[in-house]
Protein backbone atom coordinates (compact mmCIF):
# COMPACT_ATOMS: atom_id res chain seq x y z
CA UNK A 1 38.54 51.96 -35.71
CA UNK A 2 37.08 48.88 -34.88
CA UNK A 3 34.82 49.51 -31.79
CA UNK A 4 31.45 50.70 -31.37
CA UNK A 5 30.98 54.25 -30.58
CA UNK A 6 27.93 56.47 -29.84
CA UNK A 7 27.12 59.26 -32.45
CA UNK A 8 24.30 62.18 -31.38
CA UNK A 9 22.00 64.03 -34.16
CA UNK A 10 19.59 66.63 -34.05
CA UNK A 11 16.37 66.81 -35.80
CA UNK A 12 16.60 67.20 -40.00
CA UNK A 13 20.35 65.45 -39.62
CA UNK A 14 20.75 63.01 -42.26
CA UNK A 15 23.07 59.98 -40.85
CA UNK A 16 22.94 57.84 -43.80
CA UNK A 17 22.54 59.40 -47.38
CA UNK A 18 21.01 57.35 -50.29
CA UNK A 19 24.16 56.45 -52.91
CA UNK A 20 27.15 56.81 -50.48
CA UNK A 21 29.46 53.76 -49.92
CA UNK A 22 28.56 52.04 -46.65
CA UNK A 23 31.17 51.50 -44.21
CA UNK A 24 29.05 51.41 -40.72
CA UNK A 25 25.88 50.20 -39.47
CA UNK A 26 23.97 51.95 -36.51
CA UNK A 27 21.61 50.39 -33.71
CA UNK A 28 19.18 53.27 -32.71
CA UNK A 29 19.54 53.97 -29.29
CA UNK A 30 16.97 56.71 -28.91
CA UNK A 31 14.79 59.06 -31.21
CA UNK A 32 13.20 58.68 -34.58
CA UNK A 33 14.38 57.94 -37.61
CA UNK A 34 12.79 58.35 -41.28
CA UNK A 35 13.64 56.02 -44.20
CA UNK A 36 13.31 57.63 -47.61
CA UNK A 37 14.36 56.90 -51.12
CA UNK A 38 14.36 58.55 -54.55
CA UNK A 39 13.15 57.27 -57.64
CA UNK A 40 12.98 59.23 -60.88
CA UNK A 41 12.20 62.32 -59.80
CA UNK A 42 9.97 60.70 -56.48
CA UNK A 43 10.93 60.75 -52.96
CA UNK A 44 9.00 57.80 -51.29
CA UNK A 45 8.89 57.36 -47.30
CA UNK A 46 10.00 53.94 -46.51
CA UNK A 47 9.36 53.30 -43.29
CA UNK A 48 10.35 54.45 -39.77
CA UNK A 49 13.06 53.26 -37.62
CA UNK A 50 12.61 53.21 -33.75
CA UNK A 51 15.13 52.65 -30.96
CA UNK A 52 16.30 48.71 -30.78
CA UNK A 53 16.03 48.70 -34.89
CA UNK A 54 19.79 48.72 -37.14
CA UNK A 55 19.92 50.74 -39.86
CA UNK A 56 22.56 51.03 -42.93
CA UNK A 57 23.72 46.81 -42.89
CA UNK A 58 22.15 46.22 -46.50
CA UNK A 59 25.26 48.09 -47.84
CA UNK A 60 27.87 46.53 -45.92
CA UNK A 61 26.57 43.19 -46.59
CA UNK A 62 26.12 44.06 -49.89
CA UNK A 63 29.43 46.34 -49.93
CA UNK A 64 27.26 48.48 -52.19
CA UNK A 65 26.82 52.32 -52.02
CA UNK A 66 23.55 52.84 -49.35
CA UNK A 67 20.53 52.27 -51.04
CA UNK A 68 18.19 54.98 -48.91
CA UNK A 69 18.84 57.70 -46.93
CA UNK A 70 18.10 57.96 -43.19
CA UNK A 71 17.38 61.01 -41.53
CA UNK A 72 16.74 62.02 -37.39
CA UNK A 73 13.09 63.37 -37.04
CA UNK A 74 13.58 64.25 -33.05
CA UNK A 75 16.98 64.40 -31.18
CA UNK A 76 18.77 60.74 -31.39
CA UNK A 77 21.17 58.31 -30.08
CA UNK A 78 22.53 55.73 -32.22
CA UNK A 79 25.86 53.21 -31.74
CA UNK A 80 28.18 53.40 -34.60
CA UNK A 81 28.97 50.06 -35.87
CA UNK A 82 32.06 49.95 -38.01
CA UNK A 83 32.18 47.05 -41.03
CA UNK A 84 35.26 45.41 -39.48
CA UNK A 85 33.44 45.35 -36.05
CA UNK A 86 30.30 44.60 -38.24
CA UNK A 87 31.74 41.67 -39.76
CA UNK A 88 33.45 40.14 -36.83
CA UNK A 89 29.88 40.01 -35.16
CA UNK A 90 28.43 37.78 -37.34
CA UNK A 91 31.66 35.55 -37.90
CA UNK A 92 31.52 34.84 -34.16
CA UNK A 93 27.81 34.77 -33.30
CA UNK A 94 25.38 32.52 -35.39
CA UNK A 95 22.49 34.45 -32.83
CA UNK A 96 23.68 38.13 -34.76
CA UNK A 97 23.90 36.30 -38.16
CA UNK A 98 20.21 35.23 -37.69
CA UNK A 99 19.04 38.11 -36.41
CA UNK A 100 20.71 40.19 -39.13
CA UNK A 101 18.81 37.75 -41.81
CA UNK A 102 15.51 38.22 -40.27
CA UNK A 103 16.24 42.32 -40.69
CA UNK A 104 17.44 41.67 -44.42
CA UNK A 105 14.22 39.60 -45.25
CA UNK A 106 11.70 41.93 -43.63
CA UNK A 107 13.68 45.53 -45.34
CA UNK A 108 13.58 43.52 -48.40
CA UNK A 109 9.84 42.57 -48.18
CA UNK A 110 8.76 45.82 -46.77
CA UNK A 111 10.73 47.49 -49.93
CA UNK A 112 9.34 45.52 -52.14
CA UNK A 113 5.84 45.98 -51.33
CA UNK A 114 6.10 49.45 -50.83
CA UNK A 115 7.63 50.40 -54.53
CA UNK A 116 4.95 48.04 -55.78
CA UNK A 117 2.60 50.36 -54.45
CA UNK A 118 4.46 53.38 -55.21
CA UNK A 119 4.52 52.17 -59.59
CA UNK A 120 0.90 51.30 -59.27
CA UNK A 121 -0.13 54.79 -57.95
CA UNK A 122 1.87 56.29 -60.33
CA UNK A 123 0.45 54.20 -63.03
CA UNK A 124 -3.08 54.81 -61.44
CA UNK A 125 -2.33 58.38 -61.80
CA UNK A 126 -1.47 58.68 -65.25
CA UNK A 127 -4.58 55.93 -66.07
CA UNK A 128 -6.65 58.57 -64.27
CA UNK A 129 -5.68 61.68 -66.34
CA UNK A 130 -5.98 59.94 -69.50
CA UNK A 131 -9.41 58.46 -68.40
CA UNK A 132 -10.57 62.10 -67.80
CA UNK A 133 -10.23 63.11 -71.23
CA UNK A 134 -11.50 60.25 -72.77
CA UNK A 135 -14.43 60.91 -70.73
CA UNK A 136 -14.54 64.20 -71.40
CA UNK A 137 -14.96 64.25 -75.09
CA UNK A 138 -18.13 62.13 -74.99
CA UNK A 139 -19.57 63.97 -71.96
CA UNK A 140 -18.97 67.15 -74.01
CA UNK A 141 -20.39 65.66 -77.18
CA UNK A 142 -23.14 64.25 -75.77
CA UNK A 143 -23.92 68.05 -73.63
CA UNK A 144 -23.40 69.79 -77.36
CA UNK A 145 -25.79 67.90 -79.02
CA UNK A 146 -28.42 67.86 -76.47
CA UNK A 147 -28.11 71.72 -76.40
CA UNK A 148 -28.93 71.67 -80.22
CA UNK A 149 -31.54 68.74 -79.88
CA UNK A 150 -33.53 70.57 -77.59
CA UNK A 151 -33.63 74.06 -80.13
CA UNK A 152 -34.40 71.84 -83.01
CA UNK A 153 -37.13 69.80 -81.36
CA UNK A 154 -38.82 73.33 -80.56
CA UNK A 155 -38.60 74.03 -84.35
CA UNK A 156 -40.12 70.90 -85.19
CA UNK A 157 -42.81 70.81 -82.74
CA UNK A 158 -43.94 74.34 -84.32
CA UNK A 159 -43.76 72.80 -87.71
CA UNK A 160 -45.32 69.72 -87.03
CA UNK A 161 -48.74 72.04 -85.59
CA UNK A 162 -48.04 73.87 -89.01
CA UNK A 163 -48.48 71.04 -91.04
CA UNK A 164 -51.46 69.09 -89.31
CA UNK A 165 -53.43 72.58 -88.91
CA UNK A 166 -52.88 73.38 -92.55
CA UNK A 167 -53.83 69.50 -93.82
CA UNK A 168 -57.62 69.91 -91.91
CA UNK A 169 -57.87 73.18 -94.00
CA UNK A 170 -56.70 71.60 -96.79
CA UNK A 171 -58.92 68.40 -96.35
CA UNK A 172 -55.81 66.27 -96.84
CA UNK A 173 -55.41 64.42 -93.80
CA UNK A 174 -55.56 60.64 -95.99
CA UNK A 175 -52.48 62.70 -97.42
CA UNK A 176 -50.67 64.00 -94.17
CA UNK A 177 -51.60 60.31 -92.68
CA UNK A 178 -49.34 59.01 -95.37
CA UNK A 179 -46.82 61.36 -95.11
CA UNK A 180 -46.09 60.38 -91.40
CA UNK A 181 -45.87 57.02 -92.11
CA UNK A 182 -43.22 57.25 -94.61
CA UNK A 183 -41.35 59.83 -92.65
CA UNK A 184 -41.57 57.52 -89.79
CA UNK A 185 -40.07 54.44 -91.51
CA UNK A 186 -37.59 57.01 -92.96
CA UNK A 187 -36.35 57.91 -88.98
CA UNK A 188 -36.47 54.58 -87.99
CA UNK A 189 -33.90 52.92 -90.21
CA UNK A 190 -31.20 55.58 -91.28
CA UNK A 191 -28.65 55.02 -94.19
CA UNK A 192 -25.02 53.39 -93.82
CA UNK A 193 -22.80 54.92 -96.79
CA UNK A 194 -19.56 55.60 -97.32
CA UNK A 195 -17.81 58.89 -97.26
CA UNK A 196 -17.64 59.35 -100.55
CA UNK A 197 -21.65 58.07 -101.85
CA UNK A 198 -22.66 60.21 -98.99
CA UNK A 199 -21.23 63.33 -100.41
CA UNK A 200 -22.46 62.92 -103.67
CA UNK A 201 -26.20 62.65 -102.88
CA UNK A 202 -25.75 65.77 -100.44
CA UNK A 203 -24.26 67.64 -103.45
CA UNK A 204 -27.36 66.19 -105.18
CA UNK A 205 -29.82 67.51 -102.86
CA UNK A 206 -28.69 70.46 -102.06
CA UNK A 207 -28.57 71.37 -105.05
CA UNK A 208 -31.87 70.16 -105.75
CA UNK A 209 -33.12 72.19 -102.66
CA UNK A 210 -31.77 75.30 -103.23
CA UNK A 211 -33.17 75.65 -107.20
CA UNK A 212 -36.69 74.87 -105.15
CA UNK A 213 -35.94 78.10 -102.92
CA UNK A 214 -35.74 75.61 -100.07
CA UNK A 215 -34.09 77.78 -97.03
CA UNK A 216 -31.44 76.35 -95.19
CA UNK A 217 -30.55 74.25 -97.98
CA UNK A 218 -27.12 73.85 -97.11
CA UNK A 219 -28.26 72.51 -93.41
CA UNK A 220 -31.02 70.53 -94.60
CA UNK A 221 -29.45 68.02 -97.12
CA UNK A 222 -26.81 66.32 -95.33
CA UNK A 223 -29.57 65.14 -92.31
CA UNK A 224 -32.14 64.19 -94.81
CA UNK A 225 -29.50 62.16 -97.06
CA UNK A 226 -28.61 59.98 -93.78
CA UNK A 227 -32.30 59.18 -93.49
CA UNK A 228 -32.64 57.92 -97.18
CA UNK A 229 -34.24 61.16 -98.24
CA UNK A 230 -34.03 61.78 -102.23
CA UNK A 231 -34.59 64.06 -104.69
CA UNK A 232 -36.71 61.16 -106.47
CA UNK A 233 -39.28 60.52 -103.19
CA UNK A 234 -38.90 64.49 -102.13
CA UNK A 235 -40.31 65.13 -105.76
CA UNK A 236 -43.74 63.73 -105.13
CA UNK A 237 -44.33 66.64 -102.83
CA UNK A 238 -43.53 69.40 -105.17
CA UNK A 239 -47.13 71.12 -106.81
CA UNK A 240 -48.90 70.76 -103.36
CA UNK A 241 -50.00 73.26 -100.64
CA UNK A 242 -47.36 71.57 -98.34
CA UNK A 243 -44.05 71.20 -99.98
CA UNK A 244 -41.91 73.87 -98.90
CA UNK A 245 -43.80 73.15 -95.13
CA UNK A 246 -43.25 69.36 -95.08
CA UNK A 247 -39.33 69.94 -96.75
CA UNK A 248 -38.74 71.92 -93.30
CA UNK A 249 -40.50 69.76 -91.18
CA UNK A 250 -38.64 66.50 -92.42
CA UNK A 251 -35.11 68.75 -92.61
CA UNK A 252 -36.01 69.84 -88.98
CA UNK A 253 -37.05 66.21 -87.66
CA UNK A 254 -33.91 64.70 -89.62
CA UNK A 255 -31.36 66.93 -88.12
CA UNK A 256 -33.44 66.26 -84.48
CA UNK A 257 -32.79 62.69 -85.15
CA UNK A 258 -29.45 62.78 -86.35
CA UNK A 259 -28.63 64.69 -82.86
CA UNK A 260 -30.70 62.12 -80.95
CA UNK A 261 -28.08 59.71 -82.27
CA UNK A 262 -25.41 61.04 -81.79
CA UNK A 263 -26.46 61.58 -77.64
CA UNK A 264 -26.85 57.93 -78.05
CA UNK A 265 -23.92 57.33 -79.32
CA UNK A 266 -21.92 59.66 -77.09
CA UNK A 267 -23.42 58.12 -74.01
CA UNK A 268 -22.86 54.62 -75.10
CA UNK A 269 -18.75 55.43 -74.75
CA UNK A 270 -19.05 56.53 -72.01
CA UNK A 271 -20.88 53.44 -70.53
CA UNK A 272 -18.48 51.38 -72.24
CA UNK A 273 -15.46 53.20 -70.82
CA UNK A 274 -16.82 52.70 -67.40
CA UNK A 275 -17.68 49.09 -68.06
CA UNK A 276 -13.87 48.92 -69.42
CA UNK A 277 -12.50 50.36 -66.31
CA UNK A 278 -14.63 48.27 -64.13
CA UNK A 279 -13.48 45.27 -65.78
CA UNK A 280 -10.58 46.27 -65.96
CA UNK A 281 -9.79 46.25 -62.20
CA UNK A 282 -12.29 43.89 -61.37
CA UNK A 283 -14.17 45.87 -58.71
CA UNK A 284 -16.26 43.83 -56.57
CA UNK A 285 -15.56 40.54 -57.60
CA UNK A 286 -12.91 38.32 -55.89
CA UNK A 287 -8.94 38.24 -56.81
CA UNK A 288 -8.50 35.21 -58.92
CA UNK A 289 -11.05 34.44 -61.00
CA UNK A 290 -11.45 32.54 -64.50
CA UNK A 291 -10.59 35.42 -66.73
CA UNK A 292 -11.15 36.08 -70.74
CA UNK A 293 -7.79 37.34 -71.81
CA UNK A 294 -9.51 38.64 -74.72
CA UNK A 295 -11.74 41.01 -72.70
CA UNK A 296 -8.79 41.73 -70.58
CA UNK A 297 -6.49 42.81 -73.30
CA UNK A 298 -9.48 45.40 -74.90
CA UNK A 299 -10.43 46.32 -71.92
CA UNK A 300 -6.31 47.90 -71.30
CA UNK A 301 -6.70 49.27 -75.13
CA UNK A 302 -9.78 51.02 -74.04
CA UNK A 303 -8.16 51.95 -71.21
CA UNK A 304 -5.12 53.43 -72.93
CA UNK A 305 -7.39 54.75 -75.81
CA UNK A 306 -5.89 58.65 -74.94
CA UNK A 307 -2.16 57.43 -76.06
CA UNK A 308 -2.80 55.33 -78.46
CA UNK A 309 -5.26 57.62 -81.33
CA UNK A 310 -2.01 59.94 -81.64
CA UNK A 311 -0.70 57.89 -83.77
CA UNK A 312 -0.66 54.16 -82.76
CA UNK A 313 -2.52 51.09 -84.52
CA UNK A 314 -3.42 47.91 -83.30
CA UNK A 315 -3.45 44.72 -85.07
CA UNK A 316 -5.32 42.03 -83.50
CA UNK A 317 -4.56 38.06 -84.05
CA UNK A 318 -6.28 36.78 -81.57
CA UNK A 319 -7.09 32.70 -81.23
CA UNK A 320 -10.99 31.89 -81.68
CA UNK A 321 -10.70 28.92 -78.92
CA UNK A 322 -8.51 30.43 -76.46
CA UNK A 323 -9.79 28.89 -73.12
CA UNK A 324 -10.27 31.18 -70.08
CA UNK A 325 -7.47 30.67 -67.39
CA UNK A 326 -7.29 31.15 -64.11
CA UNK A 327 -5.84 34.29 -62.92
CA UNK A 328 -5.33 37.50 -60.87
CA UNK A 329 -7.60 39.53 -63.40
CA UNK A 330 -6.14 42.85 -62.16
CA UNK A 331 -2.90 42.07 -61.60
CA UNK A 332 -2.74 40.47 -65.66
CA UNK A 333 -4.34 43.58 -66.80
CA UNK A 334 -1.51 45.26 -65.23
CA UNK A 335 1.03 43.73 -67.32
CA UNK A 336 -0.88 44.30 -70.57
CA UNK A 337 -0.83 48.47 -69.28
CA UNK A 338 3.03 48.06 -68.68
CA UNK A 339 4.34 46.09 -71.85
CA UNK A 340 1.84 48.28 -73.67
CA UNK A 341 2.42 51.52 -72.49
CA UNK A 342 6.38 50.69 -72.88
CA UNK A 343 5.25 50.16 -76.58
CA UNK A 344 3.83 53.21 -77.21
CA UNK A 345 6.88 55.13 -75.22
CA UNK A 346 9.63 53.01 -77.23
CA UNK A 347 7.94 54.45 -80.56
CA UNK A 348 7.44 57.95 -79.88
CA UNK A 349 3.83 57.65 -79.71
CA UNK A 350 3.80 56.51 -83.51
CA UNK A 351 3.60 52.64 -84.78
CA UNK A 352 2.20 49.36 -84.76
CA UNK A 353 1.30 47.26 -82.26
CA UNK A 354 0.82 43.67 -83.12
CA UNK A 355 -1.59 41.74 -80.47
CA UNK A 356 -1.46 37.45 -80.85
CA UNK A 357 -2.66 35.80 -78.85
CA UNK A 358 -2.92 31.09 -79.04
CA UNK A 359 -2.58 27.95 -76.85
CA UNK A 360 0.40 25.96 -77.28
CA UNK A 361 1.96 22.72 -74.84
CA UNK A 362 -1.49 23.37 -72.75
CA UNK A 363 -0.53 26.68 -72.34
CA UNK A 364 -2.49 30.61 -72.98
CA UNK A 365 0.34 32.49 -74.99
CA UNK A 366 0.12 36.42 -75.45
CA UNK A 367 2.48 38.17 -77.78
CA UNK A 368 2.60 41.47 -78.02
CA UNK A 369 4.50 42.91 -80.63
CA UNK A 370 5.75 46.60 -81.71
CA UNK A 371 7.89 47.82 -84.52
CA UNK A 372 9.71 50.64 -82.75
CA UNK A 373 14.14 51.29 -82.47
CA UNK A 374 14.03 47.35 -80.42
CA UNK A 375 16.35 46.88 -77.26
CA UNK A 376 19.64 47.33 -77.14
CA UNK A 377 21.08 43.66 -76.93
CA UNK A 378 23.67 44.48 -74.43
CA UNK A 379 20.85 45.47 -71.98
CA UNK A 380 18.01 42.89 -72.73
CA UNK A 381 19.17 40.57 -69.93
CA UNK A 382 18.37 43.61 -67.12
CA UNK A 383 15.20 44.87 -68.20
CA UNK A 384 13.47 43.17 -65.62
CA UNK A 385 15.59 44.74 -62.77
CA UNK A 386 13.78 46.89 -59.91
CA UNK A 387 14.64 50.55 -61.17
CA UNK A 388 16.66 49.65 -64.70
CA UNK A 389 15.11 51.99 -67.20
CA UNK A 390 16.31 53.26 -70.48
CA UNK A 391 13.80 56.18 -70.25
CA UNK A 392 14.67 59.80 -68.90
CA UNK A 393 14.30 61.17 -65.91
CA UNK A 394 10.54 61.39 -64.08
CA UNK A 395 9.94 59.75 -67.44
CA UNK A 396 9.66 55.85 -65.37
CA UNK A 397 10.46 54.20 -62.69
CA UNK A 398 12.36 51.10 -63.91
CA UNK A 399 9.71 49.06 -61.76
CA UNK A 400 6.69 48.82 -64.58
CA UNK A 401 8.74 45.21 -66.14
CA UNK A 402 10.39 44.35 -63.07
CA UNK A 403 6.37 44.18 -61.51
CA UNK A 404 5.44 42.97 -64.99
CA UNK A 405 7.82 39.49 -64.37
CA UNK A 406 7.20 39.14 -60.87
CA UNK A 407 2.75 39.45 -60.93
CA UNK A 408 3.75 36.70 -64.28
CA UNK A 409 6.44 34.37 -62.89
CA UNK A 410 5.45 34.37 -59.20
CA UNK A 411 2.03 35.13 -58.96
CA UNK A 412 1.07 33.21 -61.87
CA UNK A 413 3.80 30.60 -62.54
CA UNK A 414 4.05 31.59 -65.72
CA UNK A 415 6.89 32.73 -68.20
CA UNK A 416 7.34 36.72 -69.28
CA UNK A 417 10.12 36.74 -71.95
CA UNK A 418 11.39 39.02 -75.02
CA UNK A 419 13.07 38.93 -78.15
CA UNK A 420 14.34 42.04 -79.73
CA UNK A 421 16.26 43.59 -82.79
CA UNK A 422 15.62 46.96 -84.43
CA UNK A 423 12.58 47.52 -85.41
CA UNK A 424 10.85 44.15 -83.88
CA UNK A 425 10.66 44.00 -80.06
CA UNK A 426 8.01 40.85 -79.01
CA UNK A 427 6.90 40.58 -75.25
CA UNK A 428 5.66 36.96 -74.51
CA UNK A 429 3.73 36.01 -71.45
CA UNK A 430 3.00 32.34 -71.08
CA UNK A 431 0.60 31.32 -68.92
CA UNK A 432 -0.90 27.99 -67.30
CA UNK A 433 -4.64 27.57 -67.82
CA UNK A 434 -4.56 26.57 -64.03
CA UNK A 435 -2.23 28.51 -60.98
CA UNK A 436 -2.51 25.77 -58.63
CA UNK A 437 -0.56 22.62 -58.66
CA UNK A 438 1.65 24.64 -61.52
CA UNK A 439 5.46 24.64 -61.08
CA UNK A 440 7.51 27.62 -62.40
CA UNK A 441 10.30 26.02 -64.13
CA UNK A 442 12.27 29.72 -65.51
């Protein structure tokens, strides 16, 4: 049949289904129609066809299996358009062929923009679960050793009256006056030692403690050896009214310290994981701006910190005069998550990551590097295709590279390219220190 002929549909019917070979178009003559498509294991809304629009000519111009499926949401109308019919249109009438175009370029541009969206949600939600427990574990640090800061303070408070009331009785307050003094320098600048000197002296002093009939030895020691406390200047306190007093007292005020660092220490990550995600997307601040790719690229490690402690390491070459180019900071930080996250995916979670970055013909060069299984040579060439993956299903999309080339060659006139054999795979991104006035010669 060559001829146009009506076709009817309920609500819920399906008139086009995503994957079946095309052999008719259809101008909606009446009703509503819904334009959906799976990827992975996502069905994304397209758009929404209304009477006067043609739906299903991508696949007969294409003579490709439908790329979407179209479904009725009310009670329709449509005129069946067969290919031969189809075809004959546009051979006789330059007006259809036009028209036609225009339809192609604005699906295509509507598509394109949509699964855009569609990967960076999808990205946004997996950046947002692991921020959560990255957050987490500081928050809950930080809570824990609050909790035990405030008991301890208590403790030391009481000891601290303890110790002044029984120097006035004693007449020893030249004495207690120089005790503070020392025990304050002793706070203020704790120890730096390595794991294994730092066991030793808390071997040391707890045993020293313990043959004093110091209580708590075995809590005591380790917070008074990060404060420089020894058995040599703990010594000089021994034969006086206040040694086994002031040993609890600077126990208690070491271990009150040792917590107040680490609530200093737990809320600094989490200021600099904020500051990481702020910078990361660039919040405030206006699209293309003159961008350190140094602070973008750590700023994505932070990011990605939750994947990458299981088991990945990063090794940094980074050029000390890389110049700052001009950019679309969030959009670049996007391709670091992508090639990145692809990385850690393409070795299980376990490996190395190499990170290079250097100028060369006037131009910012990234390499990033892993030493995972490498791409399959036969398959290299369409890795940057809108929904090629190698990765199970609901596992990705197939967009995060094809997104990856486009925000690098098109929005940044740059060059994304790859080399790859077992055990080597090497993303390079090549970019102009300038956008403007730059020609994309790929």
């Amino acid at each position: 049949m060559d001829m146009a002929e009506p076709v009817s549909l309920h609500a819920g019917d399906v008139l086009i289904k995503q994957g079946d070979l095309g052999d008719s178009a259809y101008v909606i003559l009446s009703g509503e129609f819904e334009i959906q498509k799976q990827t992975g294991q996502s069905l994304i809304k397209i758009d929404v066809r209304n009477p006067g629009d043609v739906v299903g000519e991508m696949a007969l111009l294409s003579r490709g299996p439908r790329n979407a499926t179209v479904i009725s949401k009310t009670d329709s109308e449509t005129l069946r358009i067969p290919q031969e019919a189809f075809e004959k249109l546009l051979e006789s009438s330059s007006t259809a062929a036009i028209a036609v175009l225009h339809w192609v370029i604005t699906r295509l541009t509507q598509n394109e923009s949509l699964l855009h969206q569609q990967e960076k949600m999808a990205a946004l939600g997996t950046m947002s679960a692991g921020l959560a427990h990255e957050l987490n574990n500081p928050a809950a640090a930080a809570q824990r050793s609050a909790a035990d800061l405030n008991k301890y303070l208590m403790k030391w408070q009481t000891l601290t009256h303890q110790i002044i009331a029984t120097a006035y009785q004693e007449n020893q307050t030249g004495w207690l006056n120089s005790f503070m003094n020392e025990a304050t320098r002793h706070f203020a600048t704790p120890l730096k030692l390595n794991a294994l000197d730092r066991i030793d002296l808390v071997d040391q002093l707890q045993s020293w403690l313990e043959s004093n009939n110091v209580a708590s030895a075995w809590e005591l020691a380790p917070a008074m050896v990060n404060f420089g406390w020894s058995i040599e200047s703990l010594e000089r306190l021994k034969g006086t009214a206040f040694f086994n007093l002031s040993i609890q007292w600077l126990g208690t005020g070491s271990l009150a310290m040792g917590l107040l660092s680490e609530v200093q220490h737990a809320t600094e990550r989490l200021t600099q994981i904020v500051h990481a995600m702020k910078s990361y997307t660039y919040l405030d601040q206006a699209p293309l701006l003159e961008v350190d790719i140094h602070e973008g690229l750590e700023n994505t490690l932070v990011i990605m910190q939750h994947k990458l402690k299981k088991g990945v390491t990063i090794k940094r070459d980074y050029s000390a005069n890389l110049p700052r180019i001009e950019a679309y900071a969030s959009e670049l930080n996007q391709v670091w998550t992508n090639i990145i996250d692809n990385a850690i995916d393409a070795m299980n979670g376990k490996g190395e990551i190499s990170i290079r970055t250097y100028t060369e013909d006037n131009k910012v060069v990234v390499e990033i590097t892993d030493n995972g299984p490498g791409i399959p040579e036969e398959i290299q060439a369409r890795i940057y295709e809108p929904f090629f993956t190698t990765k199970p299903p609901g596992k990705g999309t197939g967009l995060g590279l094809h997104i990856s080339h486009d925000i690098v060659a098109n929005r940044h006139r740059g060059l994304l390219l790859v080399e790859s054999k077992p055990g080597e795979t090497k993303f390079k991104v090549i970019l102009p220190k300038q956008i403007k006035g730059e020609s994309n010669h790929e």
